[in-house]
Every structure is written in structure tokens, then in C-alpha cells.
Protein backbone atom coordinates (compact mmCIF):
# COMPACT_ATOMS: atom_id res chain seq x y z
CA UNK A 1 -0.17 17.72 -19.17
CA UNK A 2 3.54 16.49 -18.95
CA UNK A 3 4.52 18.09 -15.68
CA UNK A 4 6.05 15.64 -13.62
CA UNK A 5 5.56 17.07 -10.60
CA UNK A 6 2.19 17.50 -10.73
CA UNK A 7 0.16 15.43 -8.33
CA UNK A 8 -3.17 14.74 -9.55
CA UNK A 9 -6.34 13.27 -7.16
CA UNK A 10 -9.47 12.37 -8.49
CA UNK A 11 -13.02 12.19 -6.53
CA UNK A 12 -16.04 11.06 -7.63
CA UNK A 13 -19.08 12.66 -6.38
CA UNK A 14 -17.48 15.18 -5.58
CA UNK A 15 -19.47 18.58 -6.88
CA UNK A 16 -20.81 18.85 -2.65
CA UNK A 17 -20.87 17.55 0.53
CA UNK A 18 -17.73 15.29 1.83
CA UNK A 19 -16.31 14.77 -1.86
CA UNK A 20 -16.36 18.67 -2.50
CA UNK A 21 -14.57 18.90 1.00
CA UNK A 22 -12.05 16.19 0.25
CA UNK A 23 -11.14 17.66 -3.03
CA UNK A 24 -10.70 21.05 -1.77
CA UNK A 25 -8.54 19.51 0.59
CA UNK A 26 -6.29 18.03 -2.19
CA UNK A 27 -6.22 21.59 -4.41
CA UNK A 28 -4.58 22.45 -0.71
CA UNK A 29 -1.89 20.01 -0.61
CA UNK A 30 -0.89 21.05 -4.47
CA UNK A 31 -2.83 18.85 -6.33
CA UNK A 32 -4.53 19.07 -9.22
CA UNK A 33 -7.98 18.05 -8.19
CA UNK A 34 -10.24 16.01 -10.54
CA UNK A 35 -14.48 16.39 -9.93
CA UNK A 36 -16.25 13.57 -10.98
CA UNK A 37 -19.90 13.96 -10.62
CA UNK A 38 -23.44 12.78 -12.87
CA UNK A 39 -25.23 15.80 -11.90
CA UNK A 40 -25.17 18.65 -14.01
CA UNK A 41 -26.73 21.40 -11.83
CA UNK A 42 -24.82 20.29 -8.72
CA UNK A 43 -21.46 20.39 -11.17
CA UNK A 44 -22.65 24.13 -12.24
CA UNK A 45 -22.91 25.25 -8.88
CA UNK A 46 -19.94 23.23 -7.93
CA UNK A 47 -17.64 25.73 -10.97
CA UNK A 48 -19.70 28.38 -9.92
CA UNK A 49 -17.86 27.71 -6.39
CA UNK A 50 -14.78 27.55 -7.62
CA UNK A 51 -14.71 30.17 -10.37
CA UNK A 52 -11.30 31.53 -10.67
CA UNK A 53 -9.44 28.79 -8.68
CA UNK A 54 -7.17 27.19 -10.97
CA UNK A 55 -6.25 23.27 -10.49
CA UNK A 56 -9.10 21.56 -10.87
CA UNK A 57 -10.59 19.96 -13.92
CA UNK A 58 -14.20 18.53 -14.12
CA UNK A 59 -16.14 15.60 -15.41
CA UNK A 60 -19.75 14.39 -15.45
CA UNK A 61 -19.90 10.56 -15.47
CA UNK A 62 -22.34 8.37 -13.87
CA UNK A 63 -19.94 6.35 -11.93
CA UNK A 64 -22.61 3.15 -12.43
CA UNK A 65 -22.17 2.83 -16.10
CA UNK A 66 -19.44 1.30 -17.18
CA UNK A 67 -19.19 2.71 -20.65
CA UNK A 68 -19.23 6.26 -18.82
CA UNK A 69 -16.56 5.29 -16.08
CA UNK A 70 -14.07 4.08 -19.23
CA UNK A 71 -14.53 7.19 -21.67
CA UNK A 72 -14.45 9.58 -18.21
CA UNK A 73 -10.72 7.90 -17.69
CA UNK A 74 -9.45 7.63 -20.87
CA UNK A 75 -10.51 11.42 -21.44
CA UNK A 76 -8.37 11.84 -17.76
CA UNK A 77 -5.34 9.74 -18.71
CA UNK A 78 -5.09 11.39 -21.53
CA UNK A 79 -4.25 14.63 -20.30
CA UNK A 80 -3.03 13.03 -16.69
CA UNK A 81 -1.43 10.35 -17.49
CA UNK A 82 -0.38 9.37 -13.50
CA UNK A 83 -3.09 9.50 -11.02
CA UNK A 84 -1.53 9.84 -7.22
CA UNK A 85 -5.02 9.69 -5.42
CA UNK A 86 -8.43 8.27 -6.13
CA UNK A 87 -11.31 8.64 -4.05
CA UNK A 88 -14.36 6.62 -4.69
CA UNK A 89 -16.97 8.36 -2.64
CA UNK A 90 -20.16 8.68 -5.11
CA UNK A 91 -22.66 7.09 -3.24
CA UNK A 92 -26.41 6.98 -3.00
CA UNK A 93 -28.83 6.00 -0.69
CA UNK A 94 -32.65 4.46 -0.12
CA UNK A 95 -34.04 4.14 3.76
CA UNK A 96 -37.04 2.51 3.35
CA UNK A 97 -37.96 -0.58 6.00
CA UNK A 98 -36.43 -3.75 4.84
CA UNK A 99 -39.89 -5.16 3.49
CA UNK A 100 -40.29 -2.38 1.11
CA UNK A 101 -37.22 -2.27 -0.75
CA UNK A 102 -37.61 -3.31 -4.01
CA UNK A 103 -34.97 -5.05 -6.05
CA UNK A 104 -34.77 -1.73 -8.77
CA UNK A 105 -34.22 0.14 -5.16
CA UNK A 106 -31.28 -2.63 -4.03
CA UNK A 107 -30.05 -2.13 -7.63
CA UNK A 108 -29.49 1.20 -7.70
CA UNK A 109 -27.46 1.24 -4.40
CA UNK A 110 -25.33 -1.49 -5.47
CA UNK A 111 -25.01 0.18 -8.86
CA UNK A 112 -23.75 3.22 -7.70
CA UNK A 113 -21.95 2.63 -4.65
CA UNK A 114 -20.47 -0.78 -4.63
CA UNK A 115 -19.92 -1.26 -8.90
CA UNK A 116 -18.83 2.45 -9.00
CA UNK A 117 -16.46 2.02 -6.65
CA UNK A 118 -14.98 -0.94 -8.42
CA UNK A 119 -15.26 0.21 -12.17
CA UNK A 120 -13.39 3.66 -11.30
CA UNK A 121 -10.87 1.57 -9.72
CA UNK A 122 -10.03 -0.24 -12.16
CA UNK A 123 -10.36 2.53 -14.82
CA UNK A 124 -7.55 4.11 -13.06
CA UNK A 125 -5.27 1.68 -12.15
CA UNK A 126 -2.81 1.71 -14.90
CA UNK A 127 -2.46 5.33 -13.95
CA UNK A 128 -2.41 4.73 -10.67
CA UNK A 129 0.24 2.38 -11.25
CA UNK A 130 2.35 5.03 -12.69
CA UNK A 131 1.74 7.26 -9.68
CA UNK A 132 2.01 4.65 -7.21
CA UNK A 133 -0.94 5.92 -5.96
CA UNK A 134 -3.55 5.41 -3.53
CA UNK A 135 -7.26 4.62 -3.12
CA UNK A 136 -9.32 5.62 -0.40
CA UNK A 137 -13.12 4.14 -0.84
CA UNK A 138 -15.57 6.18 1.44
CA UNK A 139 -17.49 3.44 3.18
CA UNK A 140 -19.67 4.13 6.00
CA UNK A 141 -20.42 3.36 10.01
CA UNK A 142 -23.70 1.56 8.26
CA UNK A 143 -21.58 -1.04 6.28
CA UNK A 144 -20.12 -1.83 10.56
CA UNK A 145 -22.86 -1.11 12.32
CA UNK A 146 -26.65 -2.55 11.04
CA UNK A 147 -29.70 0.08 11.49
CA UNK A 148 -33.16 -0.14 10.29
CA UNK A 149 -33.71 1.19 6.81
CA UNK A 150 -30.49 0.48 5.56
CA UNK A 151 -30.96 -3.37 4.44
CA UNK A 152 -29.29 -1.89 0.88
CA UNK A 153 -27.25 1.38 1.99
CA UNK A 154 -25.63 -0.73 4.59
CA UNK A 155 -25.04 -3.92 2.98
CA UNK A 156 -23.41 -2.10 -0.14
CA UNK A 157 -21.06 -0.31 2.45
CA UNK A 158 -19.74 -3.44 3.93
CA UNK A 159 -19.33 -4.91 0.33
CA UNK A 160 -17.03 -1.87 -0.06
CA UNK A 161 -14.69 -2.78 3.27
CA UNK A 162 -14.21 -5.83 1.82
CA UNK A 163 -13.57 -4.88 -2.17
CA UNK A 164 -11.04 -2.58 -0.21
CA UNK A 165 -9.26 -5.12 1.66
CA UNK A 166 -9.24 -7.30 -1.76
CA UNK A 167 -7.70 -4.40 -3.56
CA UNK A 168 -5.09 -3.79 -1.06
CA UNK A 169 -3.74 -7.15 -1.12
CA UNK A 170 -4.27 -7.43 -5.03
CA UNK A 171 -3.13 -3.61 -5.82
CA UNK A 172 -0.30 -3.82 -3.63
CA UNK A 173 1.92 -6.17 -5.59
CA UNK A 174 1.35 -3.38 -7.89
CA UNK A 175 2.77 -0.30 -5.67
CA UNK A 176 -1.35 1.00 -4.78
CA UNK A 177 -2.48 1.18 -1.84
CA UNK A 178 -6.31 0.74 -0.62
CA UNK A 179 -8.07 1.70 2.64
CA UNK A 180 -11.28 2.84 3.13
CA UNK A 181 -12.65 5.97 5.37
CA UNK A 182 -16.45 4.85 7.19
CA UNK A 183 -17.60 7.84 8.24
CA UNK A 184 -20.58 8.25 11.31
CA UNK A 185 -22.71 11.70 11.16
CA UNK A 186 -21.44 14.17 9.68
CA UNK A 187 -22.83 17.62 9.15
CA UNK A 188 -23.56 17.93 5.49
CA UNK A 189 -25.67 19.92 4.06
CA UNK A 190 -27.70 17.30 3.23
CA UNK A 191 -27.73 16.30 7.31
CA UNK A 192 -29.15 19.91 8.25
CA UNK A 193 -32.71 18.61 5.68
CA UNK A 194 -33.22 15.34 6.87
CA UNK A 195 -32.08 15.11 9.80
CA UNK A 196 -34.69 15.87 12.21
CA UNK A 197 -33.96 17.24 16.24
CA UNK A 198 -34.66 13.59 17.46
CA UNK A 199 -32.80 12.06 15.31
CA UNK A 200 -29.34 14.36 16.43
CA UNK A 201 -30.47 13.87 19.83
CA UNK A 202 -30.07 10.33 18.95
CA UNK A 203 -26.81 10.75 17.66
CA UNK A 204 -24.79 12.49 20.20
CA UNK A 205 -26.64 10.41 23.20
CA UNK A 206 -24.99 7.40 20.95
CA UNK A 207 -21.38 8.91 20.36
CA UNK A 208 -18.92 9.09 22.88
CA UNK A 209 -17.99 12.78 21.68
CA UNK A 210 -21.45 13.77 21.31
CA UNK A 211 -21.76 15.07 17.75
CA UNK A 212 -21.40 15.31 14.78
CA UNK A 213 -17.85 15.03 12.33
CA UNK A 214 -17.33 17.46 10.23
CA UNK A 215 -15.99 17.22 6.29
CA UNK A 216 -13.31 18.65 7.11
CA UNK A 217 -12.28 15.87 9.72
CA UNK A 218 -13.37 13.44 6.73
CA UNK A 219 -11.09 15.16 4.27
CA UNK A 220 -8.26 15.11 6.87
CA UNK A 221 -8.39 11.11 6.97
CA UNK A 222 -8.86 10.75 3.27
CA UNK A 223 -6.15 13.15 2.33
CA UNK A 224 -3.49 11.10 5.47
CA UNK A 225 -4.47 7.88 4.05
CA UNK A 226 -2.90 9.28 0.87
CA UNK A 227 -0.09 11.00 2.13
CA UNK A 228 3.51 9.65 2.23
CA UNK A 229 2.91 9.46 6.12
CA UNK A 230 1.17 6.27 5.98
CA UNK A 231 2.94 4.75 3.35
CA UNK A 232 2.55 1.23 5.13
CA UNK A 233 -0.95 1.80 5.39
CA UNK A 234 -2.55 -0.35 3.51
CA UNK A 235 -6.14 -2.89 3.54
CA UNK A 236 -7.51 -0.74 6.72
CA UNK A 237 -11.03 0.33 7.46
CA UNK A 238 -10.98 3.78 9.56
CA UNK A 239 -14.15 4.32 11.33
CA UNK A 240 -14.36 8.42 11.57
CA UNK A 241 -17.05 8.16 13.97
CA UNK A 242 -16.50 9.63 17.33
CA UNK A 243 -16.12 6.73 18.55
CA UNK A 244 -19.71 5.05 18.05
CA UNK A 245 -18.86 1.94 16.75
CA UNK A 246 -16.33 1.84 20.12
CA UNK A 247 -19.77 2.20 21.81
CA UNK A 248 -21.38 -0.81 20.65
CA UNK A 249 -23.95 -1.86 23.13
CA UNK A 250 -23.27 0.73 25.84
CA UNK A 251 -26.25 2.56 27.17
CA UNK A 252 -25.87 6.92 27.85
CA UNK A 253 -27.82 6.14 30.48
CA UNK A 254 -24.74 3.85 31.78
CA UNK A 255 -22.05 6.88 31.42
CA UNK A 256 -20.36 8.57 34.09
């Protein structure tokens, strides 16, 4: 496409959840949104949701394999030759107590969510580059916060907040910026299953506003972080929590 105008934004994992949410919320803005995903049913359903919108193109690429990630980007380039957002939020994730993770389990995490983030990032720089784009790495409140069962999940999230911070000062001499999003709960799809009435109990007893974000309030920090409005943004981790990292060792019991 030689349309100069065009913005383009590209989101990995993005056939549901937050990523689906995030790239709708680009197609808003005017840009031509870019679904990456490695699942072929959740892409079908993901087209099948979008049937008849145009500006949005789609790719299935297993973010973890780098021979994947480099065809995926050439094939984008090629017909986008300026990226103006990326948005590494393919992630997976394994809760199983500490003492039972096994190192194929830590290796998948890592795989997908800390080495995806960083191949597609550097896939896309040089078009980034020519953008003078942004990156916006979904992290997570586990990467700030430690909680049982999330010895990989959590560790790979941190990892992120600081590949972010490296990028930023790295990227930037380059005209790209990189922050990162951690998001607490947030009512996916995927929340409603496992989630269990406990477990939101838990939750909103822990966060000051008492529930759970929504993927639209994700896709609203994503898509600012990329926007000309924070232009001297740059290196920042945004918790988009409710304000339960804020809480840190507070007890409900304590609150007014």
C-alpha cells in the first residue's frame, strides 16, 4: 500500500480478549489494524467478527519462533512499509505452585511472552523507524506484584518492564518510543471461566476501586501511549490496576 497517510498498528495476539479490544480501538482512530495471532480457530472467529469491516489485515504467526516472527514482517512491510504502532501483547500463562513447574512449563512462558515480545520488536523496527512509531508491551500487575502460582507468568512480566525500559532508551535515539501497559483484573472472557466467586471477592476486597478493568480501559491506555499526546512519553510502566499495586500491604479490613 503506498498511502501515506495511512496509519498502520499491529497487535499480536490479538484475535480476542484485550488484543482484539486494543485493535478495535486502533480501526477507531483510522488505522489500519494488523491481527497477529497462532491460533487458527480463534483467527476464524476473530474474521468471522469482523466480516465486512474493512481496515484490518490478518496474520497467523507464533510470535515464539523466530523464523515465523521474520516471514510474518517481511510479508507486513511489504505491503506496509511504515508501522506507527506495535503492540506486543501475545502472552501465555501456567499457574501451577512454584515446585511443580517444570522447565518445558518456564520455557514456554518465556518463549512466548518475553522472546515474542522482543523478536516482533525488532522485526518491526526498521518500519517503525519510518513511522516514528511506538511500542506498547502489555506487561502485567504480576511482573510488580509476586503471587503464588506465577513463579514463570510473573517473572516473564517483569523481564518485559525492563526489555521496555531498555528499548526506550535504545529505540529512542531512533525516533520509537517504548512503554509498557501492566494491567490488574480485567474482565475477559477468559476471567468469567476461571475465575471463581472467591477469587473476585478477592479482587475487589484488594483494589481500591473494587473491580475489575475493563478492555476497553486497557485499549484506552495502549492506544494514549501511542497517540501524539504523549509524545514525551517514553520508558514508563503504567499499572492499569485500580489502584492495587497503590495498595500494597493495606488490609480492607483497615479502610474507612
Amino acid at each position: 500500500m503506498n498511502d501515506k497517510n495511512l496509519k498502520v498498528a499491529v497487535v499480536t495476539g490479538a484475535a480476542r480478549g484485550i488484543g482484539f479490544e486494543i485493535a478495535q480501538r486502533f480501526h477507531s482512530e483510522g488505522y489500519h489494524a494488523i491481527i497477529i495471532d497462532n491460533d487458527y480457530t480463534t483467527m476464524e472467529d476473530c474474521q468471522n467478527r469482523l466480516k465486512g469491516k474493512n481496515g484490518y489485515s490478518y496474520f497467523l504467526c507464533d510470535v515464539s519462533n523466530p523464523e515465523q516472527v521474520k516471514s510474518t514482517f517481511e510479508k507486513i512491510t511489504e505491503q506496509f512499509p511504515a508501522i506507527h504502532a506495535l503492540v506486543n501483547n501475545a502472552g501465555i500463562a501456567i499457574f501451577k505452585p512454584a515446585e511443580e513447574v517444570t522447565f518445558e512449563d518456564w520455557t514456554a512462558v518465556m518463549n512466548v511472552n518475553l522472546n515474542g515480545t522482543f523478536l516482533c520488536s525488532q522485526a518491526s523496527l526498521s518500519a517503525l523507524v519510518l513511522g516514528k512509531g511506538s511500542i506498547v508491551n502489555i506487561a502485567s500487575i504480576s511482573g510488580v506484584r509476586a503471587s503464588t502460582l506465577r513463579i514463570a507468568y510473573g517473572t516473564s512480566k517483569a523481564a518485559i518492564m525492563h526489555l521496555t525500559k531498555q528499548q526506550a532508551v535504545e529505540y529512542g535515539n531512533k525516533g520509537v518510543r517504548a512503554n509498557a501497559v501492566a494491567p490488574g483484573p480485567v474482565e475477559t472472557e477468559m476471567a468469567k471461566l476461571v475465575h471463581s466467586a472467591d477469587i473476585r471477592t478477592s479482587y475487589a476486597d484488594a483494589i481500591p476501586l473494587a473491580r475489575y478493568g475493563s478492555t476497553e480501559e486497557i485499549s484506552n491506555m495502549v492506544y494514549f501511549l501511542c497517540s501524539p499526546q504523549a509524545s514525551y512519553i517514553n520508558g514508563q510502566i503504567i499499572a492499569a490496576d485500580g489502584g492495587f499495586d497503590a495498595a500494597g500491604v493495606g488490609l480492607p479490613s483497615l479502610r474507612v
